[in-house]
Protein backbone atom coordinates (compact mmCIF):
# COMPACT_ATOMS: atom_id res chain seq x y z
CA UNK A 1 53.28 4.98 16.67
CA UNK A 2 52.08 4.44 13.22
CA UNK A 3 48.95 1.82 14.21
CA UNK A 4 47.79 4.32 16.79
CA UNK A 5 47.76 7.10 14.56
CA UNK A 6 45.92 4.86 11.92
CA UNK A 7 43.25 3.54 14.66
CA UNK A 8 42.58 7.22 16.36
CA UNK A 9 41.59 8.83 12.27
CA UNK A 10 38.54 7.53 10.49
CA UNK A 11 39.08 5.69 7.55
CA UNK A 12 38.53 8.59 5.04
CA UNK A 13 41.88 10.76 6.28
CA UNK A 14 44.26 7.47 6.60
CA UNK A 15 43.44 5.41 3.92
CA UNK A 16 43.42 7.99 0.87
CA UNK A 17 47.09 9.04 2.93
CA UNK A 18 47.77 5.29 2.43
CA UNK A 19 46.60 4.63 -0.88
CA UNK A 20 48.14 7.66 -2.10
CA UNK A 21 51.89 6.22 -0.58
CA UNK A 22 51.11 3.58 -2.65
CA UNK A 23 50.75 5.24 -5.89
CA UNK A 24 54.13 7.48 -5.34
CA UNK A 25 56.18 4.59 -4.48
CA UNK A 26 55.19 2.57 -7.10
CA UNK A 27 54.75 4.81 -10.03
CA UNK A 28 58.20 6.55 -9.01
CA UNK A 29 59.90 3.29 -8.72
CA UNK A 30 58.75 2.89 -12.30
CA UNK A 31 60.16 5.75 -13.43
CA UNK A 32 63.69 5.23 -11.94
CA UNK A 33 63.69 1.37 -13.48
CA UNK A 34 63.05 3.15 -16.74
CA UNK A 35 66.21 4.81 -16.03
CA UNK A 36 67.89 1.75 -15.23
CA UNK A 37 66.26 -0.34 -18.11
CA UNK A 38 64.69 1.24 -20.72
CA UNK A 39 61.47 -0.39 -22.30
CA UNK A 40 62.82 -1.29 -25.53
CA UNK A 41 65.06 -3.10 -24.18
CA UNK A 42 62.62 -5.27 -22.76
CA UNK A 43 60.42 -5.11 -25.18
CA UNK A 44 61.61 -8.29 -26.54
CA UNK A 45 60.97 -10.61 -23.44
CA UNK A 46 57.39 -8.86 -22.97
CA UNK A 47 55.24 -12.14 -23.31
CA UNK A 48 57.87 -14.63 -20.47
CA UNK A 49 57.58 -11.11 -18.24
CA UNK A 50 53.67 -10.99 -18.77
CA UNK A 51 53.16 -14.86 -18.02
CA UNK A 52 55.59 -14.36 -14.31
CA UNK A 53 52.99 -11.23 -13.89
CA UNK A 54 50.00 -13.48 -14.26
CA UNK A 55 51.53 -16.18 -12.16
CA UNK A 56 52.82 -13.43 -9.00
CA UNK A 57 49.48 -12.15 -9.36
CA UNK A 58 47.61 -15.26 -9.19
CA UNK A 59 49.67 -16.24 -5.93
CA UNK A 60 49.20 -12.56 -4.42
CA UNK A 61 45.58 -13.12 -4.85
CA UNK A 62 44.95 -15.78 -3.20
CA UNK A 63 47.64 -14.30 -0.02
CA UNK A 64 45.42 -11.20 -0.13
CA UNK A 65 42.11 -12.77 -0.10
CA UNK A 66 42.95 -15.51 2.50
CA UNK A 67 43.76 -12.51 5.12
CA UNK A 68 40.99 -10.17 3.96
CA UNK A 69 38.92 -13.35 4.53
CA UNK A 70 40.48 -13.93 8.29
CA UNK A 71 40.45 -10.55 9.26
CA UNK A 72 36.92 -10.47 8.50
CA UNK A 73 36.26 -13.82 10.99
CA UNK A 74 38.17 -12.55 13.33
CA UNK A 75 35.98 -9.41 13.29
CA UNK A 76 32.80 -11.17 13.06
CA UNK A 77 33.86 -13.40 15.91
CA UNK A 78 34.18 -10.57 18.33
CA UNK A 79 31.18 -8.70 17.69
CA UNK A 80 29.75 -12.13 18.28
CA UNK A 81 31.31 -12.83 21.33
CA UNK A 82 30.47 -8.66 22.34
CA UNK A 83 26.50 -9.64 21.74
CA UNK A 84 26.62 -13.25 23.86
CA UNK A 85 28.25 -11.46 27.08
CA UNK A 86 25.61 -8.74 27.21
CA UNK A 87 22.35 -11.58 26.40
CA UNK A 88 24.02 -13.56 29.28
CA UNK A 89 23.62 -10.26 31.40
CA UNK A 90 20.78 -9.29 30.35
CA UNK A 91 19.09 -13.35 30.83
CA UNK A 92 20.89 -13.20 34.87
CA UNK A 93 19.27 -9.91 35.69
CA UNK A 94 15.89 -11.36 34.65
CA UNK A 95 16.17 -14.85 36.13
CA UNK A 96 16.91 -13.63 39.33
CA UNK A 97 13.94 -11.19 39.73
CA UNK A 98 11.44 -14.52 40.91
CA UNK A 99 14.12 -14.67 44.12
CA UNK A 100 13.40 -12.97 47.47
CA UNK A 101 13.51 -8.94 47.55
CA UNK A 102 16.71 -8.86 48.92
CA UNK A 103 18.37 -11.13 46.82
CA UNK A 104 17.26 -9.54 43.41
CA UNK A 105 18.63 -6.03 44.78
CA UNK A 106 21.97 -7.91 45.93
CA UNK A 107 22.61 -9.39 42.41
CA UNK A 108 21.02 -6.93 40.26
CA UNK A 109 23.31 -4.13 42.03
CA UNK A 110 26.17 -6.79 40.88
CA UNK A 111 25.31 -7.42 37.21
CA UNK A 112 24.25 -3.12 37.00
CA UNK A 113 27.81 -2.90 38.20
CA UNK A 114 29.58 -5.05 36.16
CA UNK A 115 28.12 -3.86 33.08
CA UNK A 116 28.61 -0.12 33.86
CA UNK A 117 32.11 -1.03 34.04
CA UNK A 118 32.61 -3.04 30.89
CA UNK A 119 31.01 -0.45 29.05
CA UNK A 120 33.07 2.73 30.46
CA UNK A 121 36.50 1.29 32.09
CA UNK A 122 36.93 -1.71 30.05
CA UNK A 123 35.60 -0.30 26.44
CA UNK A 124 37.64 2.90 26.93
CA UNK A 125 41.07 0.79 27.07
CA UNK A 126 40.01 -1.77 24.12
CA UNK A 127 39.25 1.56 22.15
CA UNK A 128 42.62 3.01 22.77
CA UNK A 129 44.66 -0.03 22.44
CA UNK A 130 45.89 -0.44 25.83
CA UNK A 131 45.87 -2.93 28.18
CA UNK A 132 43.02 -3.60 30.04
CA UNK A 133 42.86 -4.06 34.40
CA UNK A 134 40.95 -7.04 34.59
CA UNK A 135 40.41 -6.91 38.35
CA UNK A 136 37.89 -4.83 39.35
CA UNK A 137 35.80 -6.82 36.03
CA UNK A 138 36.52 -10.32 37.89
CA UNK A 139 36.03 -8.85 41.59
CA UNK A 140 32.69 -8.19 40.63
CA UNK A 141 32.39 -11.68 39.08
CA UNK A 142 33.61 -13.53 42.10
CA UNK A 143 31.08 -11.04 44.31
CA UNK A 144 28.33 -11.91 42.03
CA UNK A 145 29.71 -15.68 42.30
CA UNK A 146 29.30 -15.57 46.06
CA UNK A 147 25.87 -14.01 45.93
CA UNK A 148 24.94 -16.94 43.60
CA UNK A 149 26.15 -19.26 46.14
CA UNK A 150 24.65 -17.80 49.57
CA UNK A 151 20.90 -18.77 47.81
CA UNK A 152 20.48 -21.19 49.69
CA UNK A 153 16.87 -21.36 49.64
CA UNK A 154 15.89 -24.97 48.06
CA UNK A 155 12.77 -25.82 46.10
CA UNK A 156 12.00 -23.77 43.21
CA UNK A 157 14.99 -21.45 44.28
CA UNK A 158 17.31 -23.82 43.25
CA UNK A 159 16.01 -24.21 39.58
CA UNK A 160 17.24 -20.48 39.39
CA UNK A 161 20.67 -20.97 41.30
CA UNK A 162 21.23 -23.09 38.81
CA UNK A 163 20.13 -21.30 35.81
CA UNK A 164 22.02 -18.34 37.15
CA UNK A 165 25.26 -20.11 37.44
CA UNK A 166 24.72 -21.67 33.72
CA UNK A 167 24.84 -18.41 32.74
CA UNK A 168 27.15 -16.88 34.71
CA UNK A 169 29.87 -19.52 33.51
CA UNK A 170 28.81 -18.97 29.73
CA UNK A 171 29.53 -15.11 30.76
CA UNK A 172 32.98 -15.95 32.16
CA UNK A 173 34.06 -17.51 28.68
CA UNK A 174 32.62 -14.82 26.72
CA UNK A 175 34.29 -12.03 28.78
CA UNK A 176 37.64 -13.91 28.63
CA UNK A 177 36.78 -14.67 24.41
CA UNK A 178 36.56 -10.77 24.08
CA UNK A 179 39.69 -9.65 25.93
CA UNK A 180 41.55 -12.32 24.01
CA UNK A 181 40.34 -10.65 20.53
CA UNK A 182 41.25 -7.11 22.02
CA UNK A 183 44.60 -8.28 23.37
CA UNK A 184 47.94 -7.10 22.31
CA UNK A 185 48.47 -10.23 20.41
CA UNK A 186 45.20 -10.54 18.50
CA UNK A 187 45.35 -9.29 14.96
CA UNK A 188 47.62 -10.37 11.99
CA UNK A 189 50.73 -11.60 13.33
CA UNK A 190 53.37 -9.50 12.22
CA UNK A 191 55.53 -12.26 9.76
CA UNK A 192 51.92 -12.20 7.66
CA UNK A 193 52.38 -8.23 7.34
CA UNK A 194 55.72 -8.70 5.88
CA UNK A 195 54.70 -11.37 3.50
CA UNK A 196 52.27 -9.72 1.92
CA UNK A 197 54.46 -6.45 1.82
CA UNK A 198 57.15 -8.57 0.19
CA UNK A 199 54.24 -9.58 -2.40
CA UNK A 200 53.42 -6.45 -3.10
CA UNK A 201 56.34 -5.53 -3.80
CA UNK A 202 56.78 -8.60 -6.00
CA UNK A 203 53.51 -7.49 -7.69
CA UNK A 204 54.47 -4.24 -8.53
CA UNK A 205 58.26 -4.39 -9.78
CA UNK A 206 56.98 -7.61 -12.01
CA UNK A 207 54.49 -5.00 -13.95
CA UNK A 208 57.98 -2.55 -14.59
CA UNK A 209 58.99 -5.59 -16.44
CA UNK A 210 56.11 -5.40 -18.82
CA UNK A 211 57.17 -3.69 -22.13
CA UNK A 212 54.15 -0.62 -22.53
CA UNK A 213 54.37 1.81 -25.89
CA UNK A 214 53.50 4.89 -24.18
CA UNK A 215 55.48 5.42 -20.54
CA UNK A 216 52.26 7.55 -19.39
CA UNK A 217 50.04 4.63 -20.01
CA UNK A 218 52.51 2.73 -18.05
CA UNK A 219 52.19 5.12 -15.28
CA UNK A 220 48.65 4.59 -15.05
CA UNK A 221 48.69 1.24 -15.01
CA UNK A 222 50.88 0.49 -12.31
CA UNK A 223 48.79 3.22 -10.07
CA UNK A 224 45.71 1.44 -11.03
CA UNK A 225 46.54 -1.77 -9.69
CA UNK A 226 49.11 -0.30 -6.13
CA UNK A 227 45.85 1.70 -6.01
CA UNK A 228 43.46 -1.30 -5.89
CA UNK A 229 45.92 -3.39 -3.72
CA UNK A 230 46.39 -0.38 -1.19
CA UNK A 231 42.85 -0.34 -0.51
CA UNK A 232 42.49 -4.37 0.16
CA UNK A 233 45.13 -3.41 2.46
CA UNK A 234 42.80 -0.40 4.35
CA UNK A 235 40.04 -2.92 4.26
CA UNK A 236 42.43 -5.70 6.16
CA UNK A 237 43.77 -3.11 8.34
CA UNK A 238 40.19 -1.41 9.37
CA UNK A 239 39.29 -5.19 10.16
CA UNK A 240 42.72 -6.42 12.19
CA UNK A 241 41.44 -4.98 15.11
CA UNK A 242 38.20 -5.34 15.84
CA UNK A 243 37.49 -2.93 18.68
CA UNK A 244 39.65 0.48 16.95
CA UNK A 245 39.16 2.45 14.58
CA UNK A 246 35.97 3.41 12.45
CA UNK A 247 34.84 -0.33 11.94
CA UNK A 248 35.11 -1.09 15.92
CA UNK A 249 32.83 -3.43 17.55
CA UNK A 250 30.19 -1.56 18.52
CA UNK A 251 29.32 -0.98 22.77
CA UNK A 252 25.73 -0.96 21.88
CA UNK A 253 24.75 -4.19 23.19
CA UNK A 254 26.04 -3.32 26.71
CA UNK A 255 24.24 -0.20 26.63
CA UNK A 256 20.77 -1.91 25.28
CA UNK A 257 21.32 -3.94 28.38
CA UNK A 258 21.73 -1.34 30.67
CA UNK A 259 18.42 -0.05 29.54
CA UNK A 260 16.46 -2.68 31.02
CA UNK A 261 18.78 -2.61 34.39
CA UNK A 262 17.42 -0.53 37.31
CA UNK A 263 19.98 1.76 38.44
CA UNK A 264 20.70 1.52 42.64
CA UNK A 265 19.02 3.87 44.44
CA UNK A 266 16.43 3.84 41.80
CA UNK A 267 14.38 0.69 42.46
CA UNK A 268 11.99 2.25 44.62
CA UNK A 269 11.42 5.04 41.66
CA UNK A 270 10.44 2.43 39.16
């Protein structure tokens, strides 16, 4: 499949590939409307082809920037949403450590585990595009749920049950924010993909209208501008999913987390 071929490159092998499609098609579509229509016989209606040109392009513009512009929320919003599920980690495993000995080990153990997971199991299937098991993410949730429950202690205990739950249910909405933006239906929906293929290709057979002297200068025209459209079009496609590809969400805040965790089996070490 085309997107998983794009997503498992870097940037610099796909999108000269890409760009360069761009140029072919368009500058050898040129050449075979010269064929059809040759420029002087255009020449004459130069200045109502050139004023269409300036009006497609205005239009296509604004298309173009409007999904650059949401592609780039989008991404934002998940690295955002990445950063607030590891603080809410990384905020339970320290307000538990004022609980009883036995406690902290349960739910440390718990959050260690859940975070291990998230960043092996669960980043490993964002990363390739494929569905992610969300069981063995929310077992550990409901464990760690349970655990929060059984303290029981009262007094100054309490203050941290319910600390620990305020964050626990800010990490349940950040965890299901993320695997919304790396579900099979994030991204550009695919009717926006064809509209702004079917204004590029507006764009470009509007400029084989304009009337050129030289047919080389021509040429390099209409590469010039499929070449700067075809690489608005990398940008929006290194952007439409978030966690592929070179410009992925990064795992680092998961792992920065881990860091201050205490492995099991290790407590006694440290």
């Amino acid at each position: 499949m085309l997107a998983n071929w794009i997503y498992s490159n870097p940037t610099w092998l796909w999108g000269p590939v890409l760009v360069a499609a761009f140029v072919v098609v368009s500058c050898s579509g040129l050449l075979v409307f010269n064929r059809v229509l040759h420029p002087k016989h255009r020449a004459a209606s130069s200045a109502e082809f050139a004023a269409v040109f300036t009006v497609i392009g205005t239009v296509y513009a604004v298309l173009i920037a409007f999904v650059a512009v949401a592609a780039w929320q989008a991404y934002s919003d998940a690295n955002r949403v990445v950063q607030e599920e590891a603080e809410h980690l990384s905020n339970m495993y320290r307000d538990v450590a004022g609980l009883e000995p036995a406690d902290v080990e349960r739910m440390h153990k718990l959050l260690y585990e859940y975070t291990k997971h998230v960043e092996t199991v669960e980043w490993a299937a964002q990363m390739a595009g494929k569905p992610t098991d969300r069981r063995p993410g929310r077992e550990i949730l409901a464990r760690l749920h349970l655990e929060t429950l059984a303290l029981g202690h009262g007094g100054k205990y309490a203050v941290v049950q319910a600390e620990v739950f305020r964050e626990l249910n800010k990490l349940y909405e950040a965890r299901r924010a993320r695997h919304l933006a790396a579900g099979a239906d994030s991204g550009i929906p695919a009717v926006i993909w064809c509209i702004i293929l079917i204004g590029t290709s507006l764009m470009v057979f509007t400029s084989y209208m304009l009337a050129v002297s030289s047919v080389r200068l021509h040429v390099l025209l209409v590469a010039l501008a499929s070449s700067s459209i075809a690489l608005v079009v990398v940008l929006v496609v290194d952007l439409d999913q978030p966690f592929r590809g070179d410009l992925a969400v990064s795992k680092e805040p998961y792992t920065l987390t881990m860091d201050q965790m205490v492995p099991p089996g290790e407590r006694g070490r440290k």
